[in-house]
C-alpha atoms as a PDB file:
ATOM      1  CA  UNK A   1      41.177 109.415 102.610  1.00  0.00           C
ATOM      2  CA  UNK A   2      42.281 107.440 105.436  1.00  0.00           C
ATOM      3  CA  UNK A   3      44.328 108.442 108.147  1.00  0.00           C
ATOM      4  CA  UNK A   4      45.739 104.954 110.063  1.00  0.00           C
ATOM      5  CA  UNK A   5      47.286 106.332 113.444  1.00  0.00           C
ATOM      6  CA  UNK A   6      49.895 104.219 115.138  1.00  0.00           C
ATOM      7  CA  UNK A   7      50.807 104.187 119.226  1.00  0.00           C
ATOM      8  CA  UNK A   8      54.846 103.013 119.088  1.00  0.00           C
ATOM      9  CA  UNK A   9      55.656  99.864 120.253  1.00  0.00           C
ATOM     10  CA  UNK A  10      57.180  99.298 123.869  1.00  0.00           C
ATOM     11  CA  UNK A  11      60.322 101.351 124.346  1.00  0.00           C
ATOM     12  CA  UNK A  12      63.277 100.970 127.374  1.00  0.00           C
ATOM     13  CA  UNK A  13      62.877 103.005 130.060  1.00  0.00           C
ATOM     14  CA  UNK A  14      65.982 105.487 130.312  1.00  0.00           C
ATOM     15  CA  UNK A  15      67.498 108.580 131.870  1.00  0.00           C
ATOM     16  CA  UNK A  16      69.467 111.203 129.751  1.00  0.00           C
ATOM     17  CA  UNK A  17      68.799 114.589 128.652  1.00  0.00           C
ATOM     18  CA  UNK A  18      67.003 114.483 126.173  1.00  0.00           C
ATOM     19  CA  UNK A  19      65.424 110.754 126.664  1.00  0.00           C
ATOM     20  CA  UNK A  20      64.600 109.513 123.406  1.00  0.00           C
ATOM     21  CA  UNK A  21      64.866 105.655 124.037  1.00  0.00           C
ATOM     22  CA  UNK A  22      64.113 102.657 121.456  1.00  0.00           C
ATOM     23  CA  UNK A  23      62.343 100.139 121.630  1.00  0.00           C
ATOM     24  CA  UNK A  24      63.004  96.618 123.841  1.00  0.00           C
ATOM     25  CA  UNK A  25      62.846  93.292 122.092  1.00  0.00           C
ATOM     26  CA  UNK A  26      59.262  92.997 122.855  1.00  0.00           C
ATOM     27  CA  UNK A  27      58.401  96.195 121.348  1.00  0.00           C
ATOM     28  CA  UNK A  28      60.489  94.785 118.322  1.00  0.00           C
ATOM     29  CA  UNK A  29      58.375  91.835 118.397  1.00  0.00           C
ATOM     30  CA  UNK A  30      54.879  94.902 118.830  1.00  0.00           C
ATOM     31  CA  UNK A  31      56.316  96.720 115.477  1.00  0.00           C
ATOM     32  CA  UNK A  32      56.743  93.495 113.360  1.00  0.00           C
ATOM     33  CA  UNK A  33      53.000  92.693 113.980  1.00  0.00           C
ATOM     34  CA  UNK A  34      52.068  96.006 111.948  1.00  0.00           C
ATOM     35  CA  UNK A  35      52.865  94.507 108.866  1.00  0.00           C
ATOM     36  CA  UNK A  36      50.287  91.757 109.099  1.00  0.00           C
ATOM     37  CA  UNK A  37      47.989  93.559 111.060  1.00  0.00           C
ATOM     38  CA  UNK A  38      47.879  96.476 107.634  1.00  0.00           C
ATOM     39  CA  UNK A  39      48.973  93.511 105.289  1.00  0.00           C
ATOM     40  CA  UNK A  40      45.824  94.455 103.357  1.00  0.00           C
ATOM     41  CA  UNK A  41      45.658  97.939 103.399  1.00  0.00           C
ATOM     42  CA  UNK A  42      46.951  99.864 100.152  1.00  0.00           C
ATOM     43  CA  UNK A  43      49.112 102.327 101.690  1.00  0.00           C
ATOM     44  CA  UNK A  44      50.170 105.156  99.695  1.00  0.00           C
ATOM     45  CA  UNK A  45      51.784 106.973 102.470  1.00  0.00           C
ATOM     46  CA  UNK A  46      53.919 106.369 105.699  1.00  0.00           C
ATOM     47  CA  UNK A  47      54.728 109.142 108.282  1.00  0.00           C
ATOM     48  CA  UNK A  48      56.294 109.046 111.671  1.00  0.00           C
ATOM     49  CA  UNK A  49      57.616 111.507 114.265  1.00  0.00           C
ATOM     50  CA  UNK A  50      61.294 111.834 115.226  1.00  0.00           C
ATOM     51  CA  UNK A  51      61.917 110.117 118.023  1.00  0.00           C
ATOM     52  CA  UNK A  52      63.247 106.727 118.256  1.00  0.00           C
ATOM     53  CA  UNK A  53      60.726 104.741 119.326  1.00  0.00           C
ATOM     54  CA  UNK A  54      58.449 106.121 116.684  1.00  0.00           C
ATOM     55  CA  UNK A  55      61.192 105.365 114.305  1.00  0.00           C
ATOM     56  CA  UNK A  56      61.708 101.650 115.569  1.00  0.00           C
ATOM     57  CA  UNK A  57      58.097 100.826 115.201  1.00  0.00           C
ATOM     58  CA  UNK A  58      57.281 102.180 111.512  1.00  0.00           C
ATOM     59  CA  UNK A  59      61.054 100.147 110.639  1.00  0.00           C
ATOM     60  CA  UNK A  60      59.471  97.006 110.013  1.00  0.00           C
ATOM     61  CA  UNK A  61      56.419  97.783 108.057  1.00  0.00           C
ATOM     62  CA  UNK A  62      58.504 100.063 105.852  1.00  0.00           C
ATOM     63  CA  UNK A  63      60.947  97.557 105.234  1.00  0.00           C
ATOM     64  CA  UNK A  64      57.631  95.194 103.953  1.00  0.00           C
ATOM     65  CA  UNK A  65      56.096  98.236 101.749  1.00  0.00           C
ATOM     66  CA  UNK A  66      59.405  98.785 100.457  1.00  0.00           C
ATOM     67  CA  UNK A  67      58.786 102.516 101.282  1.00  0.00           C
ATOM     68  CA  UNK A  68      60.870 105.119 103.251  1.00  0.00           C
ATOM     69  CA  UNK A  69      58.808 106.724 105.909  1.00  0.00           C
ATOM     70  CA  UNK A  70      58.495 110.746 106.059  1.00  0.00           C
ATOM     71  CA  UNK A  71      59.631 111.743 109.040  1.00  0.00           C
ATOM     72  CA  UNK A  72      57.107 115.079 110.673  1.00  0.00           C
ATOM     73  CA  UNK A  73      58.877 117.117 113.484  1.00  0.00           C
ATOM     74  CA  UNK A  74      56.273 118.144 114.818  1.00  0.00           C
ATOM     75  CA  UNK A  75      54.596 114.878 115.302  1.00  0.00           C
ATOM     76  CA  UNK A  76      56.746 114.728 118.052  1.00  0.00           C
ATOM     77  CA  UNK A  77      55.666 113.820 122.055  1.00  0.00           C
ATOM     78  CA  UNK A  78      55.112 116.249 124.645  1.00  0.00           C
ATOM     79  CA  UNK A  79      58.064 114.925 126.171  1.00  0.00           C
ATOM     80  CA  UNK A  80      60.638 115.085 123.796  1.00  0.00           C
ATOM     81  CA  UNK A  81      62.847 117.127 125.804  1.00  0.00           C
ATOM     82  CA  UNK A  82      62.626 115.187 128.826  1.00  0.00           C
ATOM     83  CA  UNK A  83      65.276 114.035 131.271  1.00  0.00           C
ATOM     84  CA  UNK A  84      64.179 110.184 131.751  1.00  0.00           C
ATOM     85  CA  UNK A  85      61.432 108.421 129.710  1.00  0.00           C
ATOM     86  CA  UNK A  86      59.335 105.244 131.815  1.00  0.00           C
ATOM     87  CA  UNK A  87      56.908 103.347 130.051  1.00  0.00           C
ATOM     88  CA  UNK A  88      53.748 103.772 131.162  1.00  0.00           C
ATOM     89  CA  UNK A  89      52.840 100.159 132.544  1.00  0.00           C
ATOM     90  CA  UNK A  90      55.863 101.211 134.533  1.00  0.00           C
ATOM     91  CA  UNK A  91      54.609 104.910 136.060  1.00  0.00           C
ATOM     92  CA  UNK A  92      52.346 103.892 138.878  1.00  0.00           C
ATOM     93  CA  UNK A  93      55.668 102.372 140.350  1.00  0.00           C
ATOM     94  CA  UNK A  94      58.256 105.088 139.205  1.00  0.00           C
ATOM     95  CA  UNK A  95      56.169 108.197 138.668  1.00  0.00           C
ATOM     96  CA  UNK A  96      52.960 108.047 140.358  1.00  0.00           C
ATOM     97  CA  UNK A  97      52.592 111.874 140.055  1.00  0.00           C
ATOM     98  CA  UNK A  98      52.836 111.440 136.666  1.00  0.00           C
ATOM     99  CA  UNK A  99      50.613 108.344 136.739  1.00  0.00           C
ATOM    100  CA  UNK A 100      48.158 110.114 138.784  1.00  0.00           C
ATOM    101  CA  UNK A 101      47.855 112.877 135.970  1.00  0.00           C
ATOM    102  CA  UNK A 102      47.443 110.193 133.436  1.00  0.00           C
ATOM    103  CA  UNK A 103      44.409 108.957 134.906  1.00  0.00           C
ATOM    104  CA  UNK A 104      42.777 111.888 135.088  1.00  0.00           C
ATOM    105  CA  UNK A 105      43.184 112.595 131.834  1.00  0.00           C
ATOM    106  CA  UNK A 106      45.762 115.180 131.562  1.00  0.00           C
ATOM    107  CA  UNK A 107      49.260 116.175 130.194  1.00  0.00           C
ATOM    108  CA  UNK A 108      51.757 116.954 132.202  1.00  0.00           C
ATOM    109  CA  UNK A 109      51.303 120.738 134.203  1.00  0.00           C
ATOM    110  CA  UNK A 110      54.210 122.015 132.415  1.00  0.00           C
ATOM    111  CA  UNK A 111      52.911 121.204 129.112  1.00  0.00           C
ATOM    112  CA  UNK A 112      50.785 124.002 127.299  1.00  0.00           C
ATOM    113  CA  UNK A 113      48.171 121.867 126.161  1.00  0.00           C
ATOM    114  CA  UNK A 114      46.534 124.246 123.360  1.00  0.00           C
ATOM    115  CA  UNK A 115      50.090 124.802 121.184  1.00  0.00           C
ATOM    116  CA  UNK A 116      50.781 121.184 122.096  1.00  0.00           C
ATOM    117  CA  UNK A 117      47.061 120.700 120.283  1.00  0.00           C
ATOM    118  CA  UNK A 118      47.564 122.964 117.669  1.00  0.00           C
ATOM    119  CA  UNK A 119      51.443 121.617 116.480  1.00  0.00           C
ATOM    120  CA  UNK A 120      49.650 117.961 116.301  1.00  0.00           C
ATOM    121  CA  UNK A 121      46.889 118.979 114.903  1.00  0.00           C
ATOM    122  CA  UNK A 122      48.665 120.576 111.963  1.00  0.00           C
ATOM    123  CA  UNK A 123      50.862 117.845 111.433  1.00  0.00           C
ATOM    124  CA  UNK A 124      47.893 115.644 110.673  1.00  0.00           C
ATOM    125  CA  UNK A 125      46.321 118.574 108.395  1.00  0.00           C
ATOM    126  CA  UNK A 126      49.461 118.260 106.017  1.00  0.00           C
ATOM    127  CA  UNK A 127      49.619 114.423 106.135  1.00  0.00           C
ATOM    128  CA  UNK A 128      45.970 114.398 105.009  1.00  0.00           C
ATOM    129  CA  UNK A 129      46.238 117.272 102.307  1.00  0.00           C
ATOM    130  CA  UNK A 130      49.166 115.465 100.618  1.00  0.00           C
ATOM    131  CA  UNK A 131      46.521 112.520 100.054  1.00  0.00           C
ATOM    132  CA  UNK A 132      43.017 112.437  98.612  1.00  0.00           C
ATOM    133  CA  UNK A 133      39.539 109.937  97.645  1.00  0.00           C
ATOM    134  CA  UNK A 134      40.352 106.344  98.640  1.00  0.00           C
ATOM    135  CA  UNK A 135      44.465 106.724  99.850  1.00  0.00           C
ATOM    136  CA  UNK A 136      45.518 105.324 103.404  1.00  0.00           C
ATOM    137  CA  UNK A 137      48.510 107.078 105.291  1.00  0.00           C
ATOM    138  CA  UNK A 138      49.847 105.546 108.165  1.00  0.00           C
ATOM    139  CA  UNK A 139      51.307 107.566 110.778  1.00  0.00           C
ATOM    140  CA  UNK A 140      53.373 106.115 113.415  1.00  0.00           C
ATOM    141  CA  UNK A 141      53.703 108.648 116.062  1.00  0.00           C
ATOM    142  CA  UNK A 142      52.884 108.731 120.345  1.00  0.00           C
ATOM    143  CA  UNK A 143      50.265 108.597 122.679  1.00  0.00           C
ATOM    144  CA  UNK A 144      50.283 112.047 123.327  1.00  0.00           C
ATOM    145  CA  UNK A 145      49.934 113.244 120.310  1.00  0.00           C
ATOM    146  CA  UNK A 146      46.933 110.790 119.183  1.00  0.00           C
ATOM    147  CA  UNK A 147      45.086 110.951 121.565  1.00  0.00           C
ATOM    148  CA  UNK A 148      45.212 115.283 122.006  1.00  0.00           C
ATOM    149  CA  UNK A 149      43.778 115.391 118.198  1.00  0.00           C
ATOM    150  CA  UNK A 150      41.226 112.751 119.170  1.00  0.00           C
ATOM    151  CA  UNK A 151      39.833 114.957 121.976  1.00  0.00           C
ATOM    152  CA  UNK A 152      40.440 117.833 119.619  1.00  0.00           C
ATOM    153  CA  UNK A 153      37.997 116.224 117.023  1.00  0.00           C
ATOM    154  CA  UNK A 154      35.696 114.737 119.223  1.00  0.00           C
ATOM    155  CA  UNK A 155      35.330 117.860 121.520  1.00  0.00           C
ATOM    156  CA  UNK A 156      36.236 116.175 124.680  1.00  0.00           C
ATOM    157  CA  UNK A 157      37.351 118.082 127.627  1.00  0.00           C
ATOM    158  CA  UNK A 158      40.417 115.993 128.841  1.00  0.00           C
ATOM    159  CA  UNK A 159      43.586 115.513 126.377  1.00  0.00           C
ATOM    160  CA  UNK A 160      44.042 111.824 127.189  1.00  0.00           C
ATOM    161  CA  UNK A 161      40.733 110.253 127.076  1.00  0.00           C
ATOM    162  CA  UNK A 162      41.677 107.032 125.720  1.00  0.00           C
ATOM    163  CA  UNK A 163      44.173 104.606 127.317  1.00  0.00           C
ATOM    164  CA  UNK A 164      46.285 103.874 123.586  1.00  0.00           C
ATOM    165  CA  UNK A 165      48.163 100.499 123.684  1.00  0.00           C
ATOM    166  CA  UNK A 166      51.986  99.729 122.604  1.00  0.00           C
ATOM    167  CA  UNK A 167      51.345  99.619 118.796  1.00  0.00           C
ATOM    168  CA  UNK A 168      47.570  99.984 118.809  1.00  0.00           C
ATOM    169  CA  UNK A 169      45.605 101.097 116.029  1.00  0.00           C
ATOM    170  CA  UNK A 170      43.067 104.368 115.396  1.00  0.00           C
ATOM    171  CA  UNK A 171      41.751 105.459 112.267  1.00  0.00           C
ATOM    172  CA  UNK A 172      40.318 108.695 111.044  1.00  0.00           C
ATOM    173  CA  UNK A 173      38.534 109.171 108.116  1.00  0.00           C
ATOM    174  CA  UNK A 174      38.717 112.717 106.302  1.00  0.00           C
ATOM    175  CA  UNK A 175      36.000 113.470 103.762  1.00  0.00           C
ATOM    176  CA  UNK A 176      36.334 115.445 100.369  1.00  0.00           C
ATOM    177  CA  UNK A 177      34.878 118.179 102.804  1.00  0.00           C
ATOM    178  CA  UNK A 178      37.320 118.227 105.266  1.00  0.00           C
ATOM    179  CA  UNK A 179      35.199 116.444 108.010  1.00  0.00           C
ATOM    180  CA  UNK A 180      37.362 114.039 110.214  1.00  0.00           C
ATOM    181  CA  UNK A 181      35.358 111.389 111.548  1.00  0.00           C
ATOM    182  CA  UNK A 182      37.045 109.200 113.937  1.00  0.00           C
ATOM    183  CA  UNK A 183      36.496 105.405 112.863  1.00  0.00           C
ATOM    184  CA  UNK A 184      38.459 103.059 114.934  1.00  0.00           C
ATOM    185  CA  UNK A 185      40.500 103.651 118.255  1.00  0.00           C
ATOM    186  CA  UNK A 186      43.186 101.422 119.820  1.00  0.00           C
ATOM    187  CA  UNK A 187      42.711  97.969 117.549  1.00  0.00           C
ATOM    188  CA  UNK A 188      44.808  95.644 119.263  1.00  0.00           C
ATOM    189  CA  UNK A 189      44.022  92.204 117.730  1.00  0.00           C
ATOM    190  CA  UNK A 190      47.192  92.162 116.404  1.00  0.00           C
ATOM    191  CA  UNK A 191      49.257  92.179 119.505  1.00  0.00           C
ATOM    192  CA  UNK A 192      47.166  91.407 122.164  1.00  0.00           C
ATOM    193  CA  UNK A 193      49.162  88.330 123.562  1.00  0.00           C
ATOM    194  CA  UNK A 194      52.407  90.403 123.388  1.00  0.00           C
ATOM    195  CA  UNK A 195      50.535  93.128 125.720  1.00  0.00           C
ATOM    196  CA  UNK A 196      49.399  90.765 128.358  1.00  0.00           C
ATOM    197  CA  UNK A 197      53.422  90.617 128.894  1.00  0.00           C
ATOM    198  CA  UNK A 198      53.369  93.936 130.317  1.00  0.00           C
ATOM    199  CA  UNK A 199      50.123  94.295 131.677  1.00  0.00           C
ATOM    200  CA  UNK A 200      49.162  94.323 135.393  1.00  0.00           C
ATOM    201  CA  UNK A 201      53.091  95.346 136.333  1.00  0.00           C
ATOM    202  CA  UNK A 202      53.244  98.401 136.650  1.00  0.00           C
END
């Protein structure tokens, strides 16, 4: 089966405990692309985490599938409790410590990086057991999370490896033996004129 892994769209940056913002108009604009952009995949299964943002961005393509998404707790991001959320083309300005970890290629130091690993990674083990042979699940869920199973199947040393865009696309194939190969990561055809908006301001 295929698993079809989807970065939310742009959120608002906000403060509040916890921060759990939606998404801005042009992260609307991000989510509506999904339905074209999977327009001719046969989906047999939509999945998102909790939070907001998540939620905003799998909205429109479930509307289009006419299907109600399952929502996974623990597809949740490291930062779910958090006091203030800034999008990331935003961090080098507001949280350069924070950017500064990013680009290295690590989670935050208060994050334990092998439960955080281990919650994700079981949360994609049940989305792809409840699906078999030639089925397609998307799962709308956070950088974070994606990209911590994608080092965790590929064997790579840092947790954030790959820079995931607003509403990018990854997919992972798993085999009637329970390999996962990683296909795809970050296909951004679909909304590549609506991230030059953001890019270069952070």
């Amino acid at each position: 089966m295929q698993l079809v892994l989807v970065r939310h769209a742009l959120p608002q940056r906000v403060h509040g405990s916890p921060a759990d913002p939606g998404l801005t108009g042009l992260g609307e604009q991000q989510a509506a692309r999904l339905v074209g952009a999977l327009a001719g995949e046969d989906v047999t299964g939509l999945y998102t985490s909790p939070m907001a943002r998540a939620l905003g961005t799998v909205a429109p393509l479930a509307a289009a599938l006419g299907r109600e998404p399952v929502v996974v707790p623990d597809l949740r991001e490291y930062d779910a409790d958090a006091a203030h959320y800034v999008p990331v083309h935003e961090m080098a300005r507001l949280d350069p410590a924070g950017w500064a970890r990013i680009l290295a290629g690590l989670l935050p130091e208060h994050v334990d990086v092998a439960a955080f690993t281990a919650r994700v990674g079981a949360a994609f083990d049940g989305v792809a057991a409840a699906h078999g042979g030639r089925e397609t699940a998307v799962v709308v869920a956070h950088a974070g999370v994606v990209n911590t199973w994608l080092a965790h199947l590929l064997g790579l040393p840092r947790p954030l490896t790959f820079p995931l865009d607003y509403a990018g696309i990854t997919r992972v194939i798993v085999a009637r033996d329970g390999r996962r190969v990683v296909r795809t990561v970050n296909e951004i055809a679909h909304v590549a004129d609506l991230l030059a908006m953001t890019a270069g301001t952070a």
